[in-house]
PDB file of N, CA and C in Angstrom:
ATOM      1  N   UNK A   1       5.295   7.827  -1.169  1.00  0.00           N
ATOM      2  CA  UNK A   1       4.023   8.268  -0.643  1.00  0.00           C
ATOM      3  C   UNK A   1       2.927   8.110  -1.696  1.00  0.00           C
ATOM      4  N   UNK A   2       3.319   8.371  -3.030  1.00  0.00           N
ATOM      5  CA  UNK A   2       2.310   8.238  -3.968  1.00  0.00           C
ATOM      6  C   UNK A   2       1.519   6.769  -4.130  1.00  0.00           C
ATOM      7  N   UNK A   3       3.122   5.743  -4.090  1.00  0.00           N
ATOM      8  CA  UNK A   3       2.184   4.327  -4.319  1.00  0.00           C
ATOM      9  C   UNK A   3       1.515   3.909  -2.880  1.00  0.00           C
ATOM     10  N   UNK A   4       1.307   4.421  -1.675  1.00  0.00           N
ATOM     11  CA  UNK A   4       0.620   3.979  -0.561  1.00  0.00           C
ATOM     12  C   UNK A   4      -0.648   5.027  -1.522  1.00  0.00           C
ATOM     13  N   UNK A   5      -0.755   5.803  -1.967  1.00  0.00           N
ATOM     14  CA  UNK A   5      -2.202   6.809  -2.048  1.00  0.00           C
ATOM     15  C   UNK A   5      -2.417   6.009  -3.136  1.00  0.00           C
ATOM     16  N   UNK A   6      -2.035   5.704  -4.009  1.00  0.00           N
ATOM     17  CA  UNK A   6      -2.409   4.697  -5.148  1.00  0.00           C
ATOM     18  C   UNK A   6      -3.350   3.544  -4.439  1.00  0.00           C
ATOM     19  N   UNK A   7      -2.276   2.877  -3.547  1.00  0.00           N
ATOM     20  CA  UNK A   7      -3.523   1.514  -3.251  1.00  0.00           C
ATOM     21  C   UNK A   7      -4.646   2.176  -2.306  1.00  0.00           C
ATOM     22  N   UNK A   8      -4.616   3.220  -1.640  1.00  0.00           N
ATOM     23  CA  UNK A   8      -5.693   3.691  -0.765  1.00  0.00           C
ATOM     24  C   UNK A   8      -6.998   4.051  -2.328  1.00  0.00           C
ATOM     25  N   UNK A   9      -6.122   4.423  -2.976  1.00  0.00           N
ATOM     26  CA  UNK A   9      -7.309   4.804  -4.444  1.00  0.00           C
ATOM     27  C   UNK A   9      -7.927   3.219  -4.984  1.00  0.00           C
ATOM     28  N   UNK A  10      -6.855   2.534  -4.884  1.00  0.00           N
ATOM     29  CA  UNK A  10      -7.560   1.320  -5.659  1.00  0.00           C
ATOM     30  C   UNK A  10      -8.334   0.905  -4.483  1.00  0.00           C
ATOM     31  N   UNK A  11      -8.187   0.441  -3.624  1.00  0.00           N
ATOM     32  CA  UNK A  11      -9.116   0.102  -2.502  1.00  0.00           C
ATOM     33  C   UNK A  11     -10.676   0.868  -2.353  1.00  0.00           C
ATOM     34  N   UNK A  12     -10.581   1.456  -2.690  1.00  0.00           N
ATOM     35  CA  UNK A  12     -11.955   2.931  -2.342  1.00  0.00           C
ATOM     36  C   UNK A  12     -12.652   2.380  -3.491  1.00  0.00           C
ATOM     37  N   UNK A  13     -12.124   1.879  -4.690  1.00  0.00           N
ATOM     38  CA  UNK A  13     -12.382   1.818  -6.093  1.00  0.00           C
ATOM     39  C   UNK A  13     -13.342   0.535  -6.080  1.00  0.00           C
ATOM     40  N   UNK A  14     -12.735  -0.454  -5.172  1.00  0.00           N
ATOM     41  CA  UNK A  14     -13.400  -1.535  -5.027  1.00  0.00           C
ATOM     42  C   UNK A  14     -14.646  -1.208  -3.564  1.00  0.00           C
ATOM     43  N   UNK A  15     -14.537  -0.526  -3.231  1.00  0.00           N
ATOM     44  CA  UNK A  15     -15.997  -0.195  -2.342  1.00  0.00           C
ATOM     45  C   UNK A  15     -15.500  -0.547  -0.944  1.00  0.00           C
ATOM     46  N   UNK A  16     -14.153  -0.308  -0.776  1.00  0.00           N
ATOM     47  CA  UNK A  16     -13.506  -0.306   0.689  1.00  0.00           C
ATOM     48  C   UNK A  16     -13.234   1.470   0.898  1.00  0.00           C
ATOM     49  N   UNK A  17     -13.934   2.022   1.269  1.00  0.00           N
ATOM     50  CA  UNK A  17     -13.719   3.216   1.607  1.00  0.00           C
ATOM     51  C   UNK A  17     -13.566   3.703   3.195  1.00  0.00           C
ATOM     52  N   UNK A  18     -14.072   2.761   4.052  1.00  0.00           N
ATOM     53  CA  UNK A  18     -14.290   3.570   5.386  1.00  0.00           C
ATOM     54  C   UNK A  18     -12.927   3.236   6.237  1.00  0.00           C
ATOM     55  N   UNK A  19     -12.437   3.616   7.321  1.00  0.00           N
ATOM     56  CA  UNK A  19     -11.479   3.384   8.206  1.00  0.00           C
ATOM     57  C   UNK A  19      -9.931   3.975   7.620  1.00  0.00           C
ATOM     58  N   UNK A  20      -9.003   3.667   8.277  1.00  0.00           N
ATOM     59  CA  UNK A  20      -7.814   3.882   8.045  1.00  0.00           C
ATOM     60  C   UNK A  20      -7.176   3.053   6.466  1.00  0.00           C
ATOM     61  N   UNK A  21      -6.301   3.397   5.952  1.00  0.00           N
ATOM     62  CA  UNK A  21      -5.642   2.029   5.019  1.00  0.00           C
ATOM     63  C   UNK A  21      -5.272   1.153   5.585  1.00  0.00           C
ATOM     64  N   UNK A  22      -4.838   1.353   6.854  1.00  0.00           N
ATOM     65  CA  UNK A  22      -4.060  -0.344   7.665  1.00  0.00           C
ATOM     66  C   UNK A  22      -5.825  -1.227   7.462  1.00  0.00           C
ATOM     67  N   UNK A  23      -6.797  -0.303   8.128  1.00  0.00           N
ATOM     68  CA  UNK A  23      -8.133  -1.066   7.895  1.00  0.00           C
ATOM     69  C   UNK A  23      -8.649  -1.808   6.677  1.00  0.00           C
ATOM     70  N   UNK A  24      -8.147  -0.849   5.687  1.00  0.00           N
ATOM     71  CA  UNK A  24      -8.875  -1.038   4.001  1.00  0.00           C
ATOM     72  C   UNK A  24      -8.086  -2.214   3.768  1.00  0.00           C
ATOM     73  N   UNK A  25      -6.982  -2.089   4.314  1.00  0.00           N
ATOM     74  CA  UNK A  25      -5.860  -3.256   3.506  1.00  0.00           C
ATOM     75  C   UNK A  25      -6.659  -4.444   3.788  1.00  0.00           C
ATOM     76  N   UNK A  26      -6.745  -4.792   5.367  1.00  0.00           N
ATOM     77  CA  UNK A  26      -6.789  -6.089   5.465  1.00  0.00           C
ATOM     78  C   UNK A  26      -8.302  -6.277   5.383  1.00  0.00           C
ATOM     79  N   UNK A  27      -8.889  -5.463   5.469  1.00  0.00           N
ATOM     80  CA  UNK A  27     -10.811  -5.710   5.159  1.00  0.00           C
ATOM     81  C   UNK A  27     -10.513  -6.544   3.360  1.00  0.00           C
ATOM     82  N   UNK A  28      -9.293  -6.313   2.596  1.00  0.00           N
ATOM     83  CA  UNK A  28      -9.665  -6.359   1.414  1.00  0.00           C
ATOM     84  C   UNK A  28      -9.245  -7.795   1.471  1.00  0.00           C
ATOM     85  N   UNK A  29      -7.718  -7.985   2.144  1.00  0.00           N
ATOM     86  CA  UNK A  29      -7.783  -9.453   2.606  1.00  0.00           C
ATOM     87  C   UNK A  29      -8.641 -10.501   3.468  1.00  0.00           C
ATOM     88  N   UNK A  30      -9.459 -10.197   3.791  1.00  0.00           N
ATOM     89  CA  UNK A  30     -10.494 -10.515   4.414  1.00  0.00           C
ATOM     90  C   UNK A  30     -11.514 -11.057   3.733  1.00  0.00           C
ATOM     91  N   UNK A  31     -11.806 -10.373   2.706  1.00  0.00           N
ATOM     92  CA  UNK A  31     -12.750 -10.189   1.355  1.00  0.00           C
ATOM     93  C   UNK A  31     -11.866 -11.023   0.447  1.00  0.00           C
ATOM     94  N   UNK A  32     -10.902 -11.440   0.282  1.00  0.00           N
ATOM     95  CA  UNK A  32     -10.296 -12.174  -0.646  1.00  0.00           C
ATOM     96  C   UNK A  32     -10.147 -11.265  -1.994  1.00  0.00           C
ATOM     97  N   UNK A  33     -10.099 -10.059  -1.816  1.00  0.00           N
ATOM     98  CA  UNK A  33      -9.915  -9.841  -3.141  1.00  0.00           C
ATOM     99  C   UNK A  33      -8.450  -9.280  -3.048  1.00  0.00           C
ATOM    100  N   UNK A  34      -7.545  -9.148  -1.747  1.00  0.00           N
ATOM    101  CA  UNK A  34      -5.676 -10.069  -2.404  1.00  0.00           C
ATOM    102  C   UNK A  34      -5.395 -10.876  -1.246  1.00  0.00           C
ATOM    103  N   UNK A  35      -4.471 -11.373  -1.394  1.00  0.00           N
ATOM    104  CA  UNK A  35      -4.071 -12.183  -1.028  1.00  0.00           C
ATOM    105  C   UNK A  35      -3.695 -11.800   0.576  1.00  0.00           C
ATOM    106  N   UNK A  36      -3.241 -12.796   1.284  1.00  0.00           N
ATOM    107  CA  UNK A  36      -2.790 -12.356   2.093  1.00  0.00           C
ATOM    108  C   UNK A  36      -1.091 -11.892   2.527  1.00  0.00           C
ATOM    109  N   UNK A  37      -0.470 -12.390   1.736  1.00  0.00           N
ATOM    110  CA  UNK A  37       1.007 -12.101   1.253  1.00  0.00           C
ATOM    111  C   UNK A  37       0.690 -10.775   0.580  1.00  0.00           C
ATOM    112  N   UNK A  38      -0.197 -10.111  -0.368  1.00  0.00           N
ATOM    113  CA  UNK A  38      -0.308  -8.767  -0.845  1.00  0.00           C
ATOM    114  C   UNK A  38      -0.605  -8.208   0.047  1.00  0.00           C
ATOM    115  N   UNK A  39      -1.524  -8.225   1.170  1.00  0.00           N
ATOM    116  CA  UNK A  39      -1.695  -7.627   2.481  1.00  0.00           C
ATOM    117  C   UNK A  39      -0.636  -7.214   2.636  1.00  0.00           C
ATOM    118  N   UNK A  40       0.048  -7.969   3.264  1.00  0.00           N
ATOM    119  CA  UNK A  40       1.740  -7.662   3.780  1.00  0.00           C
ATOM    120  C   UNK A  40       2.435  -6.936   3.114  1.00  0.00           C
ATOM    121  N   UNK A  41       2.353  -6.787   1.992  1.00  0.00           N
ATOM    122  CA  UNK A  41       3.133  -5.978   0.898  1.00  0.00           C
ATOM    123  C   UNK A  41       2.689  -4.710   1.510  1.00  0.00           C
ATOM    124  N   UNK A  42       1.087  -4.484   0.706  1.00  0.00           N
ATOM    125  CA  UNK A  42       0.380  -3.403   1.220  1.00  0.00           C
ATOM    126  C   UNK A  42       0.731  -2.623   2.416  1.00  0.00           C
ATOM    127  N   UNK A  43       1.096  -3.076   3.391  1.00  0.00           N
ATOM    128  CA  UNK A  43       1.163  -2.638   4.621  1.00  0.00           C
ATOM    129  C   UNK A  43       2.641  -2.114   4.616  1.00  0.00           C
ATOM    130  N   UNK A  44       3.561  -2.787   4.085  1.00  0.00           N
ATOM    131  CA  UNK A  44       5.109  -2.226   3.940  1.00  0.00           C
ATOM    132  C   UNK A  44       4.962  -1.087   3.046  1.00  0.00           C
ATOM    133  N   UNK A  45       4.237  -0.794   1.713  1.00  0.00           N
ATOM    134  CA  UNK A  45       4.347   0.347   1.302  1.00  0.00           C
ATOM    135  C   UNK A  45       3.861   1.253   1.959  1.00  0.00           C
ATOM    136  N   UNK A  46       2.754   0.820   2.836  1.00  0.00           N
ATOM    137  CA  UNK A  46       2.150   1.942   3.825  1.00  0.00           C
ATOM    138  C   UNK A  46       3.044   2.693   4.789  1.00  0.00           C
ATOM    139  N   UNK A  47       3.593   1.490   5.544  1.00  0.00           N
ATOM    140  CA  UNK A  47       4.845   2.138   6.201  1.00  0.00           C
ATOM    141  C   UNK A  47       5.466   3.180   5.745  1.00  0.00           C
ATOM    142  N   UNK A  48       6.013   2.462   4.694  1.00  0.00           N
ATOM    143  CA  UNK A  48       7.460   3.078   3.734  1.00  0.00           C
ATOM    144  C   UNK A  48       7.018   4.652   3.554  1.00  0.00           C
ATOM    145  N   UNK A  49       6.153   4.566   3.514  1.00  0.00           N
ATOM    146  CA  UNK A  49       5.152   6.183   3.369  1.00  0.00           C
ATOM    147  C   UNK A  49       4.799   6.960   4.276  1.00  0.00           C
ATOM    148  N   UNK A  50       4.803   6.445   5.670  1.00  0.00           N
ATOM    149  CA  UNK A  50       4.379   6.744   7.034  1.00  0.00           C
ATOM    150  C   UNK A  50       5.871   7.546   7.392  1.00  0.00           C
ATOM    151  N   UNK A  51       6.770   6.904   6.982  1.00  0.00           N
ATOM    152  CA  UNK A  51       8.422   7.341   7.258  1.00  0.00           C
ATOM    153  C   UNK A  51       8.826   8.946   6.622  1.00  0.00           C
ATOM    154  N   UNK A  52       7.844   8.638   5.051  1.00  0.00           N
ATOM    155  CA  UNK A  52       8.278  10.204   4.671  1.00  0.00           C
ATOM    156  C   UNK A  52       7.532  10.780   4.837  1.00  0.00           C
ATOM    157  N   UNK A  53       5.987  10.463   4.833  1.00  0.00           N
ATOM    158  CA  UNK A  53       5.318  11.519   5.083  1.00  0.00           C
ATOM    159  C   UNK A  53       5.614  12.555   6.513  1.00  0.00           C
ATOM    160  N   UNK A  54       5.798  11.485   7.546  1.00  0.00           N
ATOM    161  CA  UNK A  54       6.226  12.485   8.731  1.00  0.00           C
ATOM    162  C   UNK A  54       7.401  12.783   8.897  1.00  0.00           C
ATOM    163  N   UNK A  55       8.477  12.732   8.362  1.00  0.00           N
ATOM    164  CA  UNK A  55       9.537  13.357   7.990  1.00  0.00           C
ATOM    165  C   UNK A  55      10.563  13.091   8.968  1.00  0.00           C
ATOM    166  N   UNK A  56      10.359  11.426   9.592  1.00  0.00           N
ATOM    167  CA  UNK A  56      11.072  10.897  10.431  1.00  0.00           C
ATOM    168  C   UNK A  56      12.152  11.018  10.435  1.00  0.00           C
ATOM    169  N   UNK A  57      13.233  11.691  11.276  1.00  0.00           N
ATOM    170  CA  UNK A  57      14.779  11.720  10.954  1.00  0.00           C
ATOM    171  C   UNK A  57      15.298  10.175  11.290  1.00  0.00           C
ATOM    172  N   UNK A  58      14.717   9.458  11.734  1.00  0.00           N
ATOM    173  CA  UNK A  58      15.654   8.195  12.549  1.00  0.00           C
ATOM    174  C   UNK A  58      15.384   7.089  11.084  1.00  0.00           C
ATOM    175  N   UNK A  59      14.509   7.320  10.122  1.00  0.00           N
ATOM    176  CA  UNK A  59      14.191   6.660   9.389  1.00  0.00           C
ATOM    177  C   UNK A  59      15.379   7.143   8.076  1.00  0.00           C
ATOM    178  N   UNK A  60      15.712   5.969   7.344  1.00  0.00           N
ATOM    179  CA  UNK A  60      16.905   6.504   6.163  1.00  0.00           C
ATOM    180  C   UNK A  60      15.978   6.788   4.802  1.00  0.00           C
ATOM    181  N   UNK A  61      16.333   7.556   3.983  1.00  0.00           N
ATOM    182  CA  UNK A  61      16.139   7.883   3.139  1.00  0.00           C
ATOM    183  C   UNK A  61      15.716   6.472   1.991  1.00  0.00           C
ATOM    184  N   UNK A  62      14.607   6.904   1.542  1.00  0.00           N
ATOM    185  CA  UNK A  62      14.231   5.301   0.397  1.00  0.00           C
ATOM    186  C   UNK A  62      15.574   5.540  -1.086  1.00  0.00           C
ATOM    187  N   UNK A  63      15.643   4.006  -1.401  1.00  0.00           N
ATOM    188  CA  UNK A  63      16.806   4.302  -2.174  1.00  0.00           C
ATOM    189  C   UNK A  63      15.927   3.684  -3.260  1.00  0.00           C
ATOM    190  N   UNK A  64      16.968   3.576  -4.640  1.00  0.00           N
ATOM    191  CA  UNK A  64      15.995   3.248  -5.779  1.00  0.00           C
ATOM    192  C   UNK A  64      14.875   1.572  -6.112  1.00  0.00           C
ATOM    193  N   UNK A  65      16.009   0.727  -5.251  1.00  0.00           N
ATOM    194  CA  UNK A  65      15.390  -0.068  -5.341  1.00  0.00           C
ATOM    195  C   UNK A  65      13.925   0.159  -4.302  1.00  0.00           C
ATOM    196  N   UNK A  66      13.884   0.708  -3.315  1.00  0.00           N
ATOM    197  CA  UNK A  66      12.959   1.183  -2.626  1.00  0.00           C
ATOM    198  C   UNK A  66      11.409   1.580  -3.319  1.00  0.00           C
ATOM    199  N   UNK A  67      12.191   2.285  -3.981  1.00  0.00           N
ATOM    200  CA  UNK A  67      10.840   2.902  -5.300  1.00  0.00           C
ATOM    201  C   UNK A  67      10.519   1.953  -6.214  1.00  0.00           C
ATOM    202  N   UNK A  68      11.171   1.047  -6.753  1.00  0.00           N
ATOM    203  CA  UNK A  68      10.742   0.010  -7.872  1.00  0.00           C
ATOM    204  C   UNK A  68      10.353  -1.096  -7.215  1.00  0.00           C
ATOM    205  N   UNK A  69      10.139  -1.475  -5.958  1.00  0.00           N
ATOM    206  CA  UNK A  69       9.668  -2.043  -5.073  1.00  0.00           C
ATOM    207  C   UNK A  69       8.354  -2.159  -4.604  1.00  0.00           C
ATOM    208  N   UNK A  70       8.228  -0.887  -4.227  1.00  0.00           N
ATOM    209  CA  UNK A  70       6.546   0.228  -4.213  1.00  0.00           C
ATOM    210  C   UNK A  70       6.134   0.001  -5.383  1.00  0.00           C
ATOM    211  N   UNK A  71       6.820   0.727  -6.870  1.00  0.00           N
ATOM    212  CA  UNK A  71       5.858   0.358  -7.645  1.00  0.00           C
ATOM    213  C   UNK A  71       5.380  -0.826  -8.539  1.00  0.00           C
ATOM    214  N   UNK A  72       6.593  -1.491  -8.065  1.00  0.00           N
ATOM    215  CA  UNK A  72       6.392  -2.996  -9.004  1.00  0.00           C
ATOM    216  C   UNK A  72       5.430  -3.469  -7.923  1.00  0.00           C
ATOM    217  N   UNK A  73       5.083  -3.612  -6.867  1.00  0.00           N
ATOM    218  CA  UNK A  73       3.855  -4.251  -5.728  1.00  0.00           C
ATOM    219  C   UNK A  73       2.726  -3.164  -6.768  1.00  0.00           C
ATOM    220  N   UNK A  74       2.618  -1.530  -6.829  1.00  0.00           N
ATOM    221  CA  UNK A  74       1.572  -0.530  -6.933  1.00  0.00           C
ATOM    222  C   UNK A  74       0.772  -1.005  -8.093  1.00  0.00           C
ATOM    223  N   UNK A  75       1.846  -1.722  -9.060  1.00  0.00           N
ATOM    224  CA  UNK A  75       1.130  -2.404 -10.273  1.00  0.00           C
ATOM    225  C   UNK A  75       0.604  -3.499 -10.438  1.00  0.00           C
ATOM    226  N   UNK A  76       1.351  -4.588  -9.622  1.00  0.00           N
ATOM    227  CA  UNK A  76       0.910  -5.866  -9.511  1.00  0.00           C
ATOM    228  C   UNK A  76      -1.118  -5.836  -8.593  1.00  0.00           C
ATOM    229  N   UNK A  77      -0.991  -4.559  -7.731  1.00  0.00           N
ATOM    230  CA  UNK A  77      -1.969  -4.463  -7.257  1.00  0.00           C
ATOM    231  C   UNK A  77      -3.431  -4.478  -8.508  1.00  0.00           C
ATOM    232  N   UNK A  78      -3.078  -3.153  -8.776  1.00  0.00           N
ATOM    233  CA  UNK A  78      -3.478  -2.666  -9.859  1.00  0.00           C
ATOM    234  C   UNK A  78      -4.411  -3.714 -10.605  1.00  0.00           C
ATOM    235  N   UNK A  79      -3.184  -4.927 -11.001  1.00  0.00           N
ATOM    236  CA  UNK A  79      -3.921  -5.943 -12.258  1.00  0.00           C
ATOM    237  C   UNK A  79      -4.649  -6.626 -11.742  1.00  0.00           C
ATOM    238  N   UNK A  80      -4.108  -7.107 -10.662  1.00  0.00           N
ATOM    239  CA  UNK A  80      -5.305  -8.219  -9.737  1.00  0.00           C
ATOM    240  C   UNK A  80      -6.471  -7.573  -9.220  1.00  0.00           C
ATOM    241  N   UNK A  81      -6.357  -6.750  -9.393  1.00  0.00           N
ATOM    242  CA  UNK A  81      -7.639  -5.405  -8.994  1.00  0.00           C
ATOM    243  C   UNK A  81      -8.454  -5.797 -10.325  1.00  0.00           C
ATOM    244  N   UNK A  82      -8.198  -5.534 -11.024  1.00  0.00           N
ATOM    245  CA  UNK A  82      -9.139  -5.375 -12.181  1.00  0.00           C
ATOM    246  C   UNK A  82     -10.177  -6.007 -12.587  1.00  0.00           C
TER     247      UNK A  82
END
């Protein structure tokens, strides 16, 4: 959940603030400032976050690679952000 609020932070950072994150994501792909393959990323960590935040039982538990996944995308964001 943290690395979906991470890219909702980096996004805001770059002057995408209004709408949902599914919105921010792709307004940013849109804007070219990632890619459109990072889109897609973006949107899977969003998910991945949508699962725990609502505390979906049908959804399985994230495992470790799960998390180094999120944050190896949360960082890669990060730099190309900069």
């Amino acid at each position: 959940m943290l690395a979906a609020s991470s890219v909702g932070a980096m996004l805001k950072a770059k002057n995408l603030k209004d709408g949902t994150l599914y919105e921010r994501i792709d307004k940013a792909a849109q804007e070219h400032l990632i890619t459109n393959d990072m889109a897609a990323w973006a949107h899977q960590v969003r998910l991945d976050a949508n699962d725990q935040r609502h505390a979906d039982e049908a959804s399985p538990l994230p495992k470790e690679e799960d998390a180094r996944r999120c944050v190896d995308f949360t960082l890669a964001l990060g730099e190309s952000l900069l």
